[in-house]
Each structure stands twice: as structure tokens, then as C-alpha cells.
Protein backbone atom coordinates (compact mmCIF):
# COMPACT_ATOMS: atom_id res chain seq x y z
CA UNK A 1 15.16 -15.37 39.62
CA UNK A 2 15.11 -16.03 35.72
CA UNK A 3 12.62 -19.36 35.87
CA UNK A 4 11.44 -21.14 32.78
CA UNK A 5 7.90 -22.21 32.00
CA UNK A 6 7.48 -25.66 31.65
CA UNK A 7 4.38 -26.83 29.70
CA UNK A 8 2.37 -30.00 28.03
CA UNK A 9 2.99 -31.25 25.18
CA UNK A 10 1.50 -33.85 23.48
CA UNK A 11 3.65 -34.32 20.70
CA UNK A 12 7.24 -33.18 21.51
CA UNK A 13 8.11 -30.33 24.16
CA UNK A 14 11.10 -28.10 23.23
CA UNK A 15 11.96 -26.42 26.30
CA UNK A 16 11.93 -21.94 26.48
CA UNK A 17 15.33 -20.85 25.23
CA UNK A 18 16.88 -19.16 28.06
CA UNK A 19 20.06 -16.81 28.19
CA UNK A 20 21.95 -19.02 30.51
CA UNK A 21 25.50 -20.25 30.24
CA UNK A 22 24.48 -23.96 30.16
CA UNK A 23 27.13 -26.69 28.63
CA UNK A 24 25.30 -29.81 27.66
CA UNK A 25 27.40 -32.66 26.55
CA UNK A 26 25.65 -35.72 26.80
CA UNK A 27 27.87 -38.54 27.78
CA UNK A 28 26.10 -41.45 26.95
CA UNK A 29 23.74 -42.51 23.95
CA UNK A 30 19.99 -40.80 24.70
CA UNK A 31 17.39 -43.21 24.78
CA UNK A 32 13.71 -42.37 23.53
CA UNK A 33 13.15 -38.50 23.59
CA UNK A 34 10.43 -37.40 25.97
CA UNK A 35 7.02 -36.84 24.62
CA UNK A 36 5.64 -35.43 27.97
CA UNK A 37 6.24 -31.64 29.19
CA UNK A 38 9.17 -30.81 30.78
CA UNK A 39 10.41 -29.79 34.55
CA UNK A 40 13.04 -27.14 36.08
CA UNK A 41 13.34 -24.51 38.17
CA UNK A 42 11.73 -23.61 41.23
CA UNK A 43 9.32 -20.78 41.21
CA UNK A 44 6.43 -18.92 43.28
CA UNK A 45 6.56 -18.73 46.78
CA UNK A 46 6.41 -21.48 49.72
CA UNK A 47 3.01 -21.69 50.07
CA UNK A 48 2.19 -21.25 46.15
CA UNK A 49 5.32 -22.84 44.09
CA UNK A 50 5.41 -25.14 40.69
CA UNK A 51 7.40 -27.78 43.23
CA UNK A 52 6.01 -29.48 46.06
CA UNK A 53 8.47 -30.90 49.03
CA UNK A 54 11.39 -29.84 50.74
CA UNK A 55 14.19 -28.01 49.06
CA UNK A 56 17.74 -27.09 50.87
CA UNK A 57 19.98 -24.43 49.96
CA UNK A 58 23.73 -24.93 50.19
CA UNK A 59 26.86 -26.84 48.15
CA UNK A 60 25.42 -30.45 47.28
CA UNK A 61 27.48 -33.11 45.51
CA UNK A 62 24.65 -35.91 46.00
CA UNK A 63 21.36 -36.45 46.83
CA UNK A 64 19.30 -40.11 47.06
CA UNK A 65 16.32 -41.09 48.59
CA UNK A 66 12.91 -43.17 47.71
CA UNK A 67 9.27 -42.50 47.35
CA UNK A 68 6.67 -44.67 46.78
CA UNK A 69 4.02 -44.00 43.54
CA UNK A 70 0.57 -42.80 44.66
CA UNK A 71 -2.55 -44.13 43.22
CA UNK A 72 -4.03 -41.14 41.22
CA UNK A 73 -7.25 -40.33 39.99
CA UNK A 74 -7.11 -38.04 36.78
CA UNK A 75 -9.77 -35.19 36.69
CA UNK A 76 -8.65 -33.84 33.97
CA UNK A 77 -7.02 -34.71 30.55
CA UNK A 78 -4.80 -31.81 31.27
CA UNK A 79 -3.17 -33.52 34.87
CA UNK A 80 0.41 -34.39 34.73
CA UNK A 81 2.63 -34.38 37.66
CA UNK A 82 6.02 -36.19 38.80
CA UNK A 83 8.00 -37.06 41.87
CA UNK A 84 11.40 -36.69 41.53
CA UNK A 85 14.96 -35.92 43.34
CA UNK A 86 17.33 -33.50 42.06
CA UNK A 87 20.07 -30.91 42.10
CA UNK A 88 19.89 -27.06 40.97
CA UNK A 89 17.33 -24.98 40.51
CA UNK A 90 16.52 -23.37 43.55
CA UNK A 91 18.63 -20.40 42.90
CA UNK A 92 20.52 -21.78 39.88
CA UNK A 93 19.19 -22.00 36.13
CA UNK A 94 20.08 -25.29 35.66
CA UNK A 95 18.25 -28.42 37.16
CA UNK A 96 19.59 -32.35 37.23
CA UNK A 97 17.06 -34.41 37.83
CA UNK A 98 14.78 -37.81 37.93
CA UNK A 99 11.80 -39.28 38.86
CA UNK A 100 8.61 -40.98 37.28
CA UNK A 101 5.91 -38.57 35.94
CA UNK A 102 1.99 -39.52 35.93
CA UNK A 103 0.52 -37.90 32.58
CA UNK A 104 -3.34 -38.02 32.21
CA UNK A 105 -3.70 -36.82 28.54
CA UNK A 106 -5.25 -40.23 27.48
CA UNK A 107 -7.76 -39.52 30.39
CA UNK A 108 -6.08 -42.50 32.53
CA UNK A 109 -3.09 -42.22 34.30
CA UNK A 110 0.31 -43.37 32.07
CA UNK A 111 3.15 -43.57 34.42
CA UNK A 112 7.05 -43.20 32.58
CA UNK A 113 10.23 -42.70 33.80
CA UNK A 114 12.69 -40.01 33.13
CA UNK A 115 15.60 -37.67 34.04
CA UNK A 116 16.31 -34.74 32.73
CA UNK A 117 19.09 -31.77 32.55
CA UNK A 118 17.77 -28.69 32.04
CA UNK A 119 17.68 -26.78 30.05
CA UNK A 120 17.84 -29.76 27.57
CA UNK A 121 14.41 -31.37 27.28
CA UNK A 122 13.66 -34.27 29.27
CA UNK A 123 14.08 -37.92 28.04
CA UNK A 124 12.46 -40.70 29.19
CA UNK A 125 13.35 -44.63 29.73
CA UNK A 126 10.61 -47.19 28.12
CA UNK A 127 10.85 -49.49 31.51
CA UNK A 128 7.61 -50.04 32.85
CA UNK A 129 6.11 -48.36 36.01
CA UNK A 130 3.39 -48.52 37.86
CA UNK A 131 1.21 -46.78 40.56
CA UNK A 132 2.40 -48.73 44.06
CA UNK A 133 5.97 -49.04 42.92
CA UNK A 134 8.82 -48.29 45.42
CA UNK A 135 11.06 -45.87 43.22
CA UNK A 136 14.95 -45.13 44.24
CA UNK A 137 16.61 -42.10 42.84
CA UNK A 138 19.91 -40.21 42.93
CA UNK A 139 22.13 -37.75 41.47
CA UNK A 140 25.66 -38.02 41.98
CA UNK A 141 27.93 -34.77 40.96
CA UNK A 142 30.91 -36.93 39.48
CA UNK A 143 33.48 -33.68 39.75
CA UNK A 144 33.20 -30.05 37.99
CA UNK A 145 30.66 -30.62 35.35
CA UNK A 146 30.12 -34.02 35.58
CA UNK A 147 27.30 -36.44 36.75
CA UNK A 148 25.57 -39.96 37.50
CA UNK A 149 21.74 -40.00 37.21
CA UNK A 150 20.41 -43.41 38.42
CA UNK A 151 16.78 -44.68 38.69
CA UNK A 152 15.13 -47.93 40.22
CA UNK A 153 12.27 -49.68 40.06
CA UNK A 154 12.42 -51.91 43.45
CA UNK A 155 9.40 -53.55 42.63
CA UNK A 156 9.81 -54.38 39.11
CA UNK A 157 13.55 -54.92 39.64
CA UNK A 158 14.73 -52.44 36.50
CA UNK A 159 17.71 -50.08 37.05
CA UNK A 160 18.71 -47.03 34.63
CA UNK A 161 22.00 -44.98 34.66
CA UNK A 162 22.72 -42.03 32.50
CA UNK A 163 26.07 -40.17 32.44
CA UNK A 164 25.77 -36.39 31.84
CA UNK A 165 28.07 -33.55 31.59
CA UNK A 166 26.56 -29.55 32.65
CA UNK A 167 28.14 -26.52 33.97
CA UNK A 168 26.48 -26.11 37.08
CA UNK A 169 26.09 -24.46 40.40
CA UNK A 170 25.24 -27.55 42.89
CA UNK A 171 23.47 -24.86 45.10
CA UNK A 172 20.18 -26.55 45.88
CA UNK A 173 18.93 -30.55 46.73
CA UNK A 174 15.38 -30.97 46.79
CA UNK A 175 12.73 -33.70 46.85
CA UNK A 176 9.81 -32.41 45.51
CA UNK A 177 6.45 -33.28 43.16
CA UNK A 178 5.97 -30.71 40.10
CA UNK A 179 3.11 -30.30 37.87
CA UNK A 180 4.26 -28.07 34.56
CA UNK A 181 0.86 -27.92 33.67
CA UNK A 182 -0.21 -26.09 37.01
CA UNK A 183 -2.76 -29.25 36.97
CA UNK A 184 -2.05 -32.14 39.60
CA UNK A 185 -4.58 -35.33 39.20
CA UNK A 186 -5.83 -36.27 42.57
CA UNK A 187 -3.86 -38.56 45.24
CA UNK A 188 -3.97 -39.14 48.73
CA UNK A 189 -0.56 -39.68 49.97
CA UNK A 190 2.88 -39.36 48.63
CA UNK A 191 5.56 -40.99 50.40
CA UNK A 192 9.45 -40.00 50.07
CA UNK A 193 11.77 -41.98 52.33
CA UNK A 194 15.36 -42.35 53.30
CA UNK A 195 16.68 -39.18 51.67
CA UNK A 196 20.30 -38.01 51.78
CA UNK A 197 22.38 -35.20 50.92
CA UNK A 198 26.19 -35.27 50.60
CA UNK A 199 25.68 -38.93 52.21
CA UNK A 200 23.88 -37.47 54.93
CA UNK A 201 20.31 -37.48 56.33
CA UNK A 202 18.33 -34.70 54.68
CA UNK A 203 17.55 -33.30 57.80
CA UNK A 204 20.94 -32.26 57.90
CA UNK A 205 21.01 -30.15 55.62
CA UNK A 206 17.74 -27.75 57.04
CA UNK A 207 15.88 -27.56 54.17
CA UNK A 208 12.30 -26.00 53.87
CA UNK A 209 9.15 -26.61 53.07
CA UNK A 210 7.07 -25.85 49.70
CA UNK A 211 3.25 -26.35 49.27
CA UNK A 212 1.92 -26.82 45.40
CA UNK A 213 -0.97 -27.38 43.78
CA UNK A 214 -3.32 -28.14 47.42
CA UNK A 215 -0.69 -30.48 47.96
CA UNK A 216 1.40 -29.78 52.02
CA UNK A 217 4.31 -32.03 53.08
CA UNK A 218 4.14 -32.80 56.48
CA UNK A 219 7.34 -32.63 59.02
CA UNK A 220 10.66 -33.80 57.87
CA UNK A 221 12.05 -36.70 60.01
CA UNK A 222 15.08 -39.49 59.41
CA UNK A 223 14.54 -38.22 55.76
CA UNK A 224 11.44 -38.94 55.49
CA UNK A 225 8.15 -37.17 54.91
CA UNK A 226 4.56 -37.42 52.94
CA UNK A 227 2.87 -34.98 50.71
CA UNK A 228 -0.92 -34.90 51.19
CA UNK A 229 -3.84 -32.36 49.93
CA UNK A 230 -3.92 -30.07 52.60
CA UNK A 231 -5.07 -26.03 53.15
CA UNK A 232 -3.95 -23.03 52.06
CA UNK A 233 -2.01 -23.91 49.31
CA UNK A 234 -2.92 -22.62 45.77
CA UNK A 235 -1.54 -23.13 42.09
CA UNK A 236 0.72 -20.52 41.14
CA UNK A 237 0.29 -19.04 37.56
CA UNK A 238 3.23 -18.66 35.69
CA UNK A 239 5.10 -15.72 35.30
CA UNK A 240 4.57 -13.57 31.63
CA UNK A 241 7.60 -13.36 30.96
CA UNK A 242 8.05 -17.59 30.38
CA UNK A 243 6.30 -18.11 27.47
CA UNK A 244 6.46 -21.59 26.08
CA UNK A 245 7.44 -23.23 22.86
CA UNK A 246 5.23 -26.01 22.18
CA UNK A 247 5.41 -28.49 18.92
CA UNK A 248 1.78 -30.81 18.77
């Protein structure tokens, strides 16, 4: 599986060049570029991958679902982690994507939200978030190539939408956590709820489980399941042959 590496930046990220056939036509104006590292594809094993959650394998046109933001204690200026729903990936090159990440370079947590299709670079919307906010997400495949990205902020009461255009393979859904830095600050629970594929429960759709970073979901029911430190699970280093381009 050709998987990029995804890694901090603290200026602006360009994401790995990769060989793919990738069309990105972005259909509506970007808003403020990213300035955090970026996410993608899947990679490492269950019990040791860069994404934590469940991810199914299939043909997806949809996914939604909710999570709720953890409370996070930073250990390290180097933590940086985000929830978020998405297509791709799993078995694809491509990823589309959003969520909220947590980014600890300041040495407190800084919460933004964001969507991204790789392998473009991420870009992220200036609404505010913070931790204890009940975040909704989907991503809507609009027809071949086309899509809907939406993000909410129940709590604060903020929507975003972003139209998108990419060539794509629709051949994963997954709700998941990621660190690209391989370094997750510290939470105790992480709650997705009332997930959906193709407009039906998640559950449906059989997908399995993937430990990262210490951090084990627990059983998959009515779309719903948390991610909490558990055993067994170790960070995965990445492969040698993703090496990252990185401007500070």
C-alpha cells in the first residue's frame, strides 16, 4: 500500500508528492490554508496504525456521525492529534476528510477545525472550538468526482460546507483519531456517536477495529463507540520510504 507520511509543521506543511492519479479541482473559494500537519492514509497494522477507530471496506457514497471533543492534557510540545470522519484511504491513495485537530506546539492545547482532500494539504476554518464541544461531520460523494464536506459545531452553533471535486475510489468509510506526529497528548475518553454509512448504521457496514497510539476503541454498537488508552497498542513508526517535506 503506497501511504504518505504526514508530519508537523509549524509554519506551513506541504504534503509528500506522491505518484498517484489525483484530480484536485477545488470548487469553492479556500479559506485560510492550514498551518498544522496534515492527515491521509491508513497505515501499520490493527493493533499498531497512524488511525485510531473503526474503518470499513466496501463502495461508500456517505458517511456522518458525531463525536464529542475530549479534554486533553499535552505532554509534549510535539502532541497533535484529530478526530475526524472520512472517505478513502484504506486501500485507496486518496482521503476526503474532516474533523477538529488538537495541536500542542504552544505547549497548551489549540483546538481548529478542518477538512482536507488529500493529497492537497489540509485547510482549516477560523470558527472557534473547544474541548467539550459536540462536533457533527459528513462527507457526501455528490456523483463521479464530486463532493460535500460539512462540519458543525452543535455547541457553538457554527456550520461549514466546502464543495470539492477528486478522482476517487470511495472504497473505505472510517471514523477514526490520527496523530501525524506519532505523538497523541493524553485524554481519557473519546466519544463518536450516531455514525452512518450510505444512510445506514455503521454497524452495517462490518467494519474493524484499529488501535493507535495506546489508544483501543471499545465495541461498535447503534454507531456508536469510545476510544480510551488501553493495552497493547503501540505507535507505529513510519515507513522509510515517506519522507516528508516540511517548510518552518
Amino acid at each position: 500500500m503506497n501511504l504518505k507520511v504526514a508530519t508537523r509543521r509549524r509554519g506551513l506543511v506541504v504534503a509528500a508528492a506522491l505518484g498517484a492519479a489525483a484530480l484536485m479541482l477545488p470548487q469553492s473559494p479556500a479559506r485560510t490554508a492550514a498551518t498544522a500537519a496534515d492527515f491521509g492514509p491508513q497505515a501499520g497494522p490493527r493493533q499498531a496504525s497512524n488511525w485510531g477507530g473503526y474503518i470499513a471496506q466496501g463502495t461508500f457514497t456517505s458517511i456522518s456521525g458525531s463525536w464529542t471533543e475530549p479534554h486533553v492534557t499535552c505532554n509534549s510540545t510535539d502532541d497533535l492529534f484529530a478526530a475526524w470522519l472520512g472517505l478513502d484511504g484504506f486501500g485507496s491513495r486518496t482521503v476526503e476528510q474532516t474533523g477538529v485537530e488538537t495541536d500542542c506546539s504552544s505547549g497548551t492545547p489549540v483546538l481548529s477545525a478542518w477538512y482536507e482532500m488529500y493529497p492537497a494539504p489540509p485547510v482549516q476554518w477560523s470558527d472557534p472550538v473547544a474541548e467539550g464541544d459536540h462536533i457533527t461531520a459528513s462527507v457526501v460523494s455528490k456523483g463521479i468526482g464530486r463532493y460535500t464536506l460539512t462540519l458543525t459545531d452543535d455547541t457553538r452553533g457554527w456550520t461549514e460546507h466546502t464543495d470539492q471535486t477528486l478522482i476517487a475510489k470511495r472504497v473505505s468509510a472510517e471514523a477514526v483519531i490520527e496523530s501525524p506526529t506519532q505523538n497523541y497528548p493524553s485524554f481519557s475518553r473519546l466519544d463518536f456517536s450516531g455514525l452512518t454509512v450510505n444512510g445506514r448504521p455503521f454497524d452495517s457496514a462490518k467494519p474493524q477495529p484499529f488501535s493507535s497510539g495506546g489508544y483501543t476503541p471499545g465495541s461498535l454498537s447503534g454507531g456508536s463507540f469510545s476510544l480510551t488508552p488501553g493495552t497493547g497498542a503501540v505507535t507505529p513508526q513510519p515507513p522509510a520510504n515517506r519522507p516528508p517535506i516540511i517548510r518552518y
